[in-house]
C-alpha atoms as a PDB file:
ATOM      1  CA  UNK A   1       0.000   0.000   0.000  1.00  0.00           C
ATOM      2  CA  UNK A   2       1.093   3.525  -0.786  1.00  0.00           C
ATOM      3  CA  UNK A   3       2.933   5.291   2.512  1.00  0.00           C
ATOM      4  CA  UNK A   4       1.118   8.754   1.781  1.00  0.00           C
ATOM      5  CA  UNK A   5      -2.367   6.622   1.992  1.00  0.00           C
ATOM      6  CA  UNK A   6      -1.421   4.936   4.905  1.00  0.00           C
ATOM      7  CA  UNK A   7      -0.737   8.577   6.186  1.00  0.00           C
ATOM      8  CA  UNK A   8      -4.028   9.946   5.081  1.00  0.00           C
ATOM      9  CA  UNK A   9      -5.999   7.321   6.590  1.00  0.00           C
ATOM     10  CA  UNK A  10      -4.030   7.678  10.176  1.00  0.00           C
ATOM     11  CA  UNK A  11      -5.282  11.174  10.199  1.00  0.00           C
ATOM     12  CA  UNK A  12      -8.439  10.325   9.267  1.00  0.00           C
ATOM     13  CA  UNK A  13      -8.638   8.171  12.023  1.00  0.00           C
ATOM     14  CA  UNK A  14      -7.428  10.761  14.190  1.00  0.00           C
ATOM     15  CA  UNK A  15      -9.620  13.413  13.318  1.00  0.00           C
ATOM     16  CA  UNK A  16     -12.451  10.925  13.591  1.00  0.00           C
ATOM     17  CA  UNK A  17     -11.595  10.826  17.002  1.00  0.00           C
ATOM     18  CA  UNK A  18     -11.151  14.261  18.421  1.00  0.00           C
ATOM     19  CA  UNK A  19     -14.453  14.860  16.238  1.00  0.00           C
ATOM     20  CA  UNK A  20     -16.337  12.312  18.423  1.00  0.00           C
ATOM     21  CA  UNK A  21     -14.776  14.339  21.347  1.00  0.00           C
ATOM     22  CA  UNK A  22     -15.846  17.446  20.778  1.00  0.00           C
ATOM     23  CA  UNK A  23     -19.362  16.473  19.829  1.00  0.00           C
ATOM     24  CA  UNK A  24     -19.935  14.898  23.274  1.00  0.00           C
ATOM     25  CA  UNK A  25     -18.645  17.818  24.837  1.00  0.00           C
ATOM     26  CA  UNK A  26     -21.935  19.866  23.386  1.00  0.00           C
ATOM     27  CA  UNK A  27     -25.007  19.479  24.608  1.00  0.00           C
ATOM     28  CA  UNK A  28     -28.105  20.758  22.255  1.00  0.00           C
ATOM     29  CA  UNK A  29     -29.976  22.222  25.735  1.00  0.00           C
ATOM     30  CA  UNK A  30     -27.667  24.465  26.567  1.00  0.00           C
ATOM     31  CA  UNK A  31     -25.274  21.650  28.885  1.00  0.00           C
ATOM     32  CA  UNK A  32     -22.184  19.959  28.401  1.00  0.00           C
ATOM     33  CA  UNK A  33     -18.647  21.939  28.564  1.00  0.00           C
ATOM     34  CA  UNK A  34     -20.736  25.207  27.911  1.00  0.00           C
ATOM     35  CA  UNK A  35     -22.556  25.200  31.080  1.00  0.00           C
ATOM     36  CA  UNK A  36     -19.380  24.951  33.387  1.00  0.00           C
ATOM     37  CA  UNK A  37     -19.145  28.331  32.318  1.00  0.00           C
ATOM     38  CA  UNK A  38     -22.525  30.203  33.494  1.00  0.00           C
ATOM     39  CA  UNK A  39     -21.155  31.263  36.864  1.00  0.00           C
ATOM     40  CA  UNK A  40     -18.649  33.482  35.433  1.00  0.00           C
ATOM     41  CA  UNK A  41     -19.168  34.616  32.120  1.00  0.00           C
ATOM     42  CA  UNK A  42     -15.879  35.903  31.598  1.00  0.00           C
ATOM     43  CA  UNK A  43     -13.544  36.423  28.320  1.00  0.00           C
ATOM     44  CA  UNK A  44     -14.177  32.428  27.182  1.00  0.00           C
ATOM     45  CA  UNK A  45     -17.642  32.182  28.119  1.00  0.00           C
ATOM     46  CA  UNK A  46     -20.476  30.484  27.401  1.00  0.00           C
ATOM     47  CA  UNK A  47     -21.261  31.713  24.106  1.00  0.00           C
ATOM     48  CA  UNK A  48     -17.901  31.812  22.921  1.00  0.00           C
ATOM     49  CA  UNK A  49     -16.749  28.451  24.006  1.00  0.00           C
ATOM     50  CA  UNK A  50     -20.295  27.138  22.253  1.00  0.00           C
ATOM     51  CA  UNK A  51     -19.075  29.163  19.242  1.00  0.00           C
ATOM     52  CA  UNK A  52     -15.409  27.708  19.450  1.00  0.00           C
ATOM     53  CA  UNK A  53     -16.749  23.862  19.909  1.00  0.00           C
ATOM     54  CA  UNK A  54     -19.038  24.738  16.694  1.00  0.00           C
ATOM     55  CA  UNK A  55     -16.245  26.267  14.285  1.00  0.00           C
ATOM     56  CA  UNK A  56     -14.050  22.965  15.685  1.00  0.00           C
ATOM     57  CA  UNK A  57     -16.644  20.441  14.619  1.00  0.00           C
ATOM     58  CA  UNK A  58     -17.393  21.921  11.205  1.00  0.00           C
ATOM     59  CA  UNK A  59     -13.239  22.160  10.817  1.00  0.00           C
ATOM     60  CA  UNK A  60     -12.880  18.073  11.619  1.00  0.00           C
ATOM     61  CA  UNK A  61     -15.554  17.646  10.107  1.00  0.00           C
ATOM     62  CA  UNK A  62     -14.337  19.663   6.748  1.00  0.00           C
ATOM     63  CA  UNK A  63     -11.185  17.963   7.378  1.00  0.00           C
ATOM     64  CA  UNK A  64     -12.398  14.686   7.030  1.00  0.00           C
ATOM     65  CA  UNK A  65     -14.502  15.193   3.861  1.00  0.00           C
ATOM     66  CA  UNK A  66     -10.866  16.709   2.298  1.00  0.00           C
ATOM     67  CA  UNK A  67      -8.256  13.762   3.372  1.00  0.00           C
ATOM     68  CA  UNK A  68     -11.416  11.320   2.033  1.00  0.00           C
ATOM     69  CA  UNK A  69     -10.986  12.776  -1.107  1.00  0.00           C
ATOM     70  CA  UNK A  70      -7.054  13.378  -1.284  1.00  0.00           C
ATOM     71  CA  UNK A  71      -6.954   9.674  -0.443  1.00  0.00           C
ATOM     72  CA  UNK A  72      -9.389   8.375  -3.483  1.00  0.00           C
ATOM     73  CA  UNK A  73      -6.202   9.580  -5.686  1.00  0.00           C
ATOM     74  CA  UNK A  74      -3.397   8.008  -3.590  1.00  0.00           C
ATOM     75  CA  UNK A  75      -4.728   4.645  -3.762  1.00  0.00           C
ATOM     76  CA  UNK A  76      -3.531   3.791  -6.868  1.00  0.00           C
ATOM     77  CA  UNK A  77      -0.424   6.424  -7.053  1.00  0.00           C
ATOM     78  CA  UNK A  78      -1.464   7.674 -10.584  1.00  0.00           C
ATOM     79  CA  UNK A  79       0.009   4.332 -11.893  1.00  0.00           C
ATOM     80  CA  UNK A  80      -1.305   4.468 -15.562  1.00  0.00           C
ATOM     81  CA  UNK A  81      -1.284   0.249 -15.232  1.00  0.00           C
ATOM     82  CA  UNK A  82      -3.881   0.414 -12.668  1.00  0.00           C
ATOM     83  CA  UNK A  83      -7.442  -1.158 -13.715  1.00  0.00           C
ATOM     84  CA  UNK A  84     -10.352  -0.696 -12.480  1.00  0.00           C
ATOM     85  CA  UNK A  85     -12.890  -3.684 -11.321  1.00  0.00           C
ATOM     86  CA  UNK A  86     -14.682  -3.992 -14.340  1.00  0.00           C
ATOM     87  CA  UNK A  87     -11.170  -4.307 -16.645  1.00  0.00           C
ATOM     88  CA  UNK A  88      -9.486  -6.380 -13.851  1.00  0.00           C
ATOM     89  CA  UNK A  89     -12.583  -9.003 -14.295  1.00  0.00           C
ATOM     90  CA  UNK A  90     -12.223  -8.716 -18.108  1.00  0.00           C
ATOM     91  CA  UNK A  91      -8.800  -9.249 -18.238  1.00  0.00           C
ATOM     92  CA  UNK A  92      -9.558 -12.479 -15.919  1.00  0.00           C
ATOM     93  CA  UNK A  93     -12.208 -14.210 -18.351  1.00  0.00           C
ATOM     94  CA  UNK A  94     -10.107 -13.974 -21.735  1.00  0.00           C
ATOM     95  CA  UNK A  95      -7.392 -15.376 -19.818  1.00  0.00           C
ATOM     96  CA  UNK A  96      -9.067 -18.710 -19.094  1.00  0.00           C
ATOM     97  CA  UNK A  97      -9.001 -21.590 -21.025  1.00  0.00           C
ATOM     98  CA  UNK A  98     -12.515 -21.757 -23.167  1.00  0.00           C
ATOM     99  CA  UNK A  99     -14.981 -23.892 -21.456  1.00  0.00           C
ATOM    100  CA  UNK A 100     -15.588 -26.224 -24.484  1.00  0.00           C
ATOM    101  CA  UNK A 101     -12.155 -26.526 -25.804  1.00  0.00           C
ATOM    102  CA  UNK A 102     -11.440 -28.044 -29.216  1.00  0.00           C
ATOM    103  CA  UNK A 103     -11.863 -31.696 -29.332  1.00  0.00           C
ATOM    104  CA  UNK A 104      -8.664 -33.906 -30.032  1.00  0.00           C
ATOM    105  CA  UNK A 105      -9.844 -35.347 -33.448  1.00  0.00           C
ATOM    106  CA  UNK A 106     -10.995 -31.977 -35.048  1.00  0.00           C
ATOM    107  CA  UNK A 107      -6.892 -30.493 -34.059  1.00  0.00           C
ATOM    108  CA  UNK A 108      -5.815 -33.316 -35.956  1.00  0.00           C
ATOM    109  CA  UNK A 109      -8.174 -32.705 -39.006  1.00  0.00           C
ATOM    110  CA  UNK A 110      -7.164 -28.897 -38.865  1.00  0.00           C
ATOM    111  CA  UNK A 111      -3.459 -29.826 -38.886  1.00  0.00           C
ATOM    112  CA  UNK A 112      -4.002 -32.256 -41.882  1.00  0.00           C
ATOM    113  CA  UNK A 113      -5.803 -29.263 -43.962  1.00  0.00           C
ATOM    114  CA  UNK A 114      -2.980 -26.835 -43.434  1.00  0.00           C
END
């Protein structure tokens, strides 16, 4: 497998994580890391830190969507022998032997008419 996939799908992984993170750290009523902060509603507070754990999700989340798509063209590494499914299967079938193949007595009949 090609090193820069293997790279791309590590930080996938990663950002997959950190993504699930900050998601449970909202809460959609107003809880979660947000409402450690209603006491004092100081420089970070609740609105900004509910603003910063938005902008971070839709970042991972952009993230994700990018490295997905940088990856789809690392998988082969622009190889111009690469084949898709469809020629890999044809290639495969005119390969094999024929399923009926010529009988012994008609190759002998075709030598003696050459």
């Amino acid at each position: 497998m090609n090193t820069l996939f293997t790279v791309i799908a590590i930080l996938v992984l990663i950002a997959a994580i950190l993504l699930t993170i900050v998601v449970l750290l909202q809460n959609g009523k107003g809880g979660g890391l947000a409402s450690n902060f209603v006491a004092g509603n100081q420089t970070f507070g609740v609105r900004q830190t509910a603003d910063l754990l938005e902008k971070i999700t839709w970042g991972l989340a952009a993230f994700i969507l990018i490295l997905s798509i940088v990856s789809n063209f690392t998988i082969n590494g622009g190889s111009k022998n690469a084949l898709d499914v469809t020629d890999q299967i044809q290639a495969e079938q005119t390969e094999q032997a024929p399923a009926f193949p010529v009988a012994p007595v008609e190759a002998a009949q075709q030598e003696d008419a050459e």
